[in-house]
Protein backbone atom coordinates (compact mmCIF):
# COMPACT_ATOMS: atom_id res chain seq x y z
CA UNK A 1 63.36 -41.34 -20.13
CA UNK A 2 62.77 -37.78 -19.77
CA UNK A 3 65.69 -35.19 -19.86
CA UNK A 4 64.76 -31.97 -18.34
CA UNK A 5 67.44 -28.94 -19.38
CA UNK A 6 67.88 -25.95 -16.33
CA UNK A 7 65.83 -24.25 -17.97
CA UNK A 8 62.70 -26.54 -19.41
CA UNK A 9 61.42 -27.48 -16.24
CA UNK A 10 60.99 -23.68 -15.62
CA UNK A 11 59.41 -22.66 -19.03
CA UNK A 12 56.71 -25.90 -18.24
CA UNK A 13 56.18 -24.49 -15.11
CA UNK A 14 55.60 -20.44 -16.07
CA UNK A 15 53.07 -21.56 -18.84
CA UNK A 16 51.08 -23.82 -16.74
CA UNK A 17 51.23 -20.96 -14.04
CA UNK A 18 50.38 -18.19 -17.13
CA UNK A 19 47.20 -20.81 -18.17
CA UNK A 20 45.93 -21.53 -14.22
CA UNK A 21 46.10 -17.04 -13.79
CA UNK A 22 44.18 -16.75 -16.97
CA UNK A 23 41.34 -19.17 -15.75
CA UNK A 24 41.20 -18.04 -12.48
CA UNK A 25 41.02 -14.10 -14.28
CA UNK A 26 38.24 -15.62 -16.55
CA UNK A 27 36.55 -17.26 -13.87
CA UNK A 28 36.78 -14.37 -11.66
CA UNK A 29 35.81 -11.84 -14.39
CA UNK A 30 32.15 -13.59 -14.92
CA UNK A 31 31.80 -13.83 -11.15
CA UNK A 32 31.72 -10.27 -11.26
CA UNK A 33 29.19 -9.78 -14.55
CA UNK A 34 26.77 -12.51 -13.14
CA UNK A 35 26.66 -10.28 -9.60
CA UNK A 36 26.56 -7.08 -11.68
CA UNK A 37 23.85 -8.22 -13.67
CA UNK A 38 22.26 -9.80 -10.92
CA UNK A 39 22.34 -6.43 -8.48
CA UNK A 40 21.25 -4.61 -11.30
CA UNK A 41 18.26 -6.88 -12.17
CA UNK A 42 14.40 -5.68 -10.74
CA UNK A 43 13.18 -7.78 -7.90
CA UNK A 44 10.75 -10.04 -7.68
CA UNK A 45 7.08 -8.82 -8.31
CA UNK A 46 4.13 -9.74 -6.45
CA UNK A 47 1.17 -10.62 -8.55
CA UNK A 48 -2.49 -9.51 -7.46
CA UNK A 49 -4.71 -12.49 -6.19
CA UNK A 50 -7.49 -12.56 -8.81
CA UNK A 51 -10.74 -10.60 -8.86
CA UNK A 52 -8.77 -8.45 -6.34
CA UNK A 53 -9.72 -5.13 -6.74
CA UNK A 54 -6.67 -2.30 -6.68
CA UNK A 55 -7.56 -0.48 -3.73
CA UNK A 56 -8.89 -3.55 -1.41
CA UNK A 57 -5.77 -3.71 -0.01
CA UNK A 58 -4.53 -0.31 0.49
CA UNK A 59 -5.95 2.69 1.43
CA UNK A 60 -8.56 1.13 3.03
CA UNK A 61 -11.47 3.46 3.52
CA UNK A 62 -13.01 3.59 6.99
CA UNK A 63 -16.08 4.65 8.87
CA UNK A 64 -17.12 5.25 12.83
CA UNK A 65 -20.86 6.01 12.96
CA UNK A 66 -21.47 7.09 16.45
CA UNK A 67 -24.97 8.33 16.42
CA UNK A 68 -27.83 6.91 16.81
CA UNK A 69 -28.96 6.71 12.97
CA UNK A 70 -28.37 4.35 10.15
CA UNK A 71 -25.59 6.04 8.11
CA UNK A 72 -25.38 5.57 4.27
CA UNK A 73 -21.49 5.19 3.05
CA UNK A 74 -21.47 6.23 -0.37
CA UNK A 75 -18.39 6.19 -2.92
CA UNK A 76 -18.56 8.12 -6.28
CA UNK A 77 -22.54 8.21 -5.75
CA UNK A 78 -22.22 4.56 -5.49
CA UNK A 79 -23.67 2.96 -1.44
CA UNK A 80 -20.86 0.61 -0.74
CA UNK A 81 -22.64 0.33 3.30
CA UNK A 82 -25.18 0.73 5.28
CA UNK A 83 -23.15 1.84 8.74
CA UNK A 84 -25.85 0.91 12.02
CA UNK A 85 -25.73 2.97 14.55
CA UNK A 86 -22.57 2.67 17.11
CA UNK A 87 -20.47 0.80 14.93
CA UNK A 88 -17.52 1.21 13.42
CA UNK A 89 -16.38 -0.10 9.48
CA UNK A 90 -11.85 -0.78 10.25
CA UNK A 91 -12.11 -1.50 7.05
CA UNK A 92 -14.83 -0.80 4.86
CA UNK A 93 -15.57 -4.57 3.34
CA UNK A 94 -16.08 -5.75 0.14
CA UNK A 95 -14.44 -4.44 -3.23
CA UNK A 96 -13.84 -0.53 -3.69
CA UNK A 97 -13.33 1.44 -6.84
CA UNK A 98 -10.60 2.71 -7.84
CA UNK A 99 -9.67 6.31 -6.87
CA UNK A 100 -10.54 8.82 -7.17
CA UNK A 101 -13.06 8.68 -4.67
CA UNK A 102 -15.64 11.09 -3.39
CA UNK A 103 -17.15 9.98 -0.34
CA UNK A 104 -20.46 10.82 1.10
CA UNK A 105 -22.23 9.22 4.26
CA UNK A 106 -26.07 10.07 4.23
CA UNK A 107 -28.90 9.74 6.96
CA UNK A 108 -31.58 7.39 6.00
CA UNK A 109 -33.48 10.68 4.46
CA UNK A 110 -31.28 11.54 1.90
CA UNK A 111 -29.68 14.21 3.86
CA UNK A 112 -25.77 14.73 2.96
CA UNK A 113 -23.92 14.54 6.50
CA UNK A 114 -20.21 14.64 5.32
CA UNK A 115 -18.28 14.75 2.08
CA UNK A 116 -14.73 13.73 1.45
CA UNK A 117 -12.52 13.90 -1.85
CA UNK A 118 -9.39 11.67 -1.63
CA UNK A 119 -7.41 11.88 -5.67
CA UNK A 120 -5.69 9.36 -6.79
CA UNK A 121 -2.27 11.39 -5.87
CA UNK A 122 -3.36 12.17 -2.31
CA UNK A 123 -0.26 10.24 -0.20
CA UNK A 124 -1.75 7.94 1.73
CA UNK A 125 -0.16 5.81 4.25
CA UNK A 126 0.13 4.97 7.96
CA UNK A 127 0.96 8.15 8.82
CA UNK A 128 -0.65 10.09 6.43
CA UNK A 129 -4.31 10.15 5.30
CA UNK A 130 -7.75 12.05 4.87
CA UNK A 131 -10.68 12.53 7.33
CA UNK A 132 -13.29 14.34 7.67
CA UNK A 133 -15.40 14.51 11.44
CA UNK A 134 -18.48 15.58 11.94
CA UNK A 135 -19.86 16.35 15.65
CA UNK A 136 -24.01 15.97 15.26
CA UNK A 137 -26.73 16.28 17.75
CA UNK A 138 -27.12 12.83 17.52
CA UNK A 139 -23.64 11.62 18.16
CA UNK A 140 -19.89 11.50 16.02
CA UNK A 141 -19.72 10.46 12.54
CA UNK A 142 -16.02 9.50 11.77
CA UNK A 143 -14.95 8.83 7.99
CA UNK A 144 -11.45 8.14 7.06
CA UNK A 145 -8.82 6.83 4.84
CA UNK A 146 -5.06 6.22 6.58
CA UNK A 147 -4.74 6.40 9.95
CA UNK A 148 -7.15 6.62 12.35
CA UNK A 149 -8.88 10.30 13.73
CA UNK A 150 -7.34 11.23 16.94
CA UNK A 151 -9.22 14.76 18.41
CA UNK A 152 -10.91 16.40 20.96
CA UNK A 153 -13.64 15.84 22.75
CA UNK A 154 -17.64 14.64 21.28
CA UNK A 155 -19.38 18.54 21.43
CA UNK A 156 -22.99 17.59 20.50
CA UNK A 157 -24.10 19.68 16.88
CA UNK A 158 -26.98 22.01 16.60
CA UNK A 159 -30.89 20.34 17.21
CA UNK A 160 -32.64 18.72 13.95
CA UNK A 161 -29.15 17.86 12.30
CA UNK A 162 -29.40 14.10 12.16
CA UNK A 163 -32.75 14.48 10.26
């Protein structure tokens, strides 16, 4: 039979309660160094697809040939397309190179009709981008990278420019 003193029943009970506080500190303590850790931890990355180039997915180069010629879309000297008249590239397809890109569209004859440099720092985004726009006797030739050219008017170029 068990005999309990004022004062044993008392001393069980403090060192049990002492024991359950300094689990429930413990316990508590790593709760807070696994969310730490966990806050402080990078998130998740997204791997490319393969054979994926860098830039196929953003910027996206594009191209509005509104004349009446066959425009030439060239990338670092490189033809990426051949643009027929009246239509418009909303993205160029197929793979790009990386930038730094200098972009030149050309008439069927050789002849340079626009240029446009775009670094590899230029910010780029949906609200910012490069264009270049060039009004020709023969109709609009668009080129850009970002968002779309907004502007005035068509005002047809000078006679003989689309040669």
């Amino acid at each position: 039979m068990l005999a309990f003193t004022d004062s044993e029943p008392s001393q069980w009970f403090l060192r049990a309660f002492r024991c359950a506080r300094r689990r429930l500190l413990l316990a508590g303590s790593c709760l807070v160094v696994v969310t730490l850790l966990a806050a402080c931890a990078p998130g998740p990355t997204v791997a490319p697809s393969v054979g994926a180039s860098p830039s196929a997915a953003w910027p996206p180069l594009s191209v509005n040939n509104g004349t009446t010629i066959v425009v030439s879309l060239l990338i670092n000297g490189v033809v990426v397309a051949s643009v027929p008249p009246g239509v418009q590239l909303d993205p160029v397809g197929g793979p790009l190179p990386s930038r730094p890109w200098f972009v030149e569209t050309r008439a069927s004859s050789g002849r340079v009709l626009s240029t446009l440099s775009i670094s590899a720092t230029d910010p780029i985004d949906r609200n910012d981008g490069k264009a270049i726009r060039v009004d020709l006797s023969c109709g609009r030739l668009d080129v850009w990278s970002g968002p779309p050219m907004l502007g005035p008017v068509f005002v047809p170029g000078p006679s003989g420019d689309c040669e």
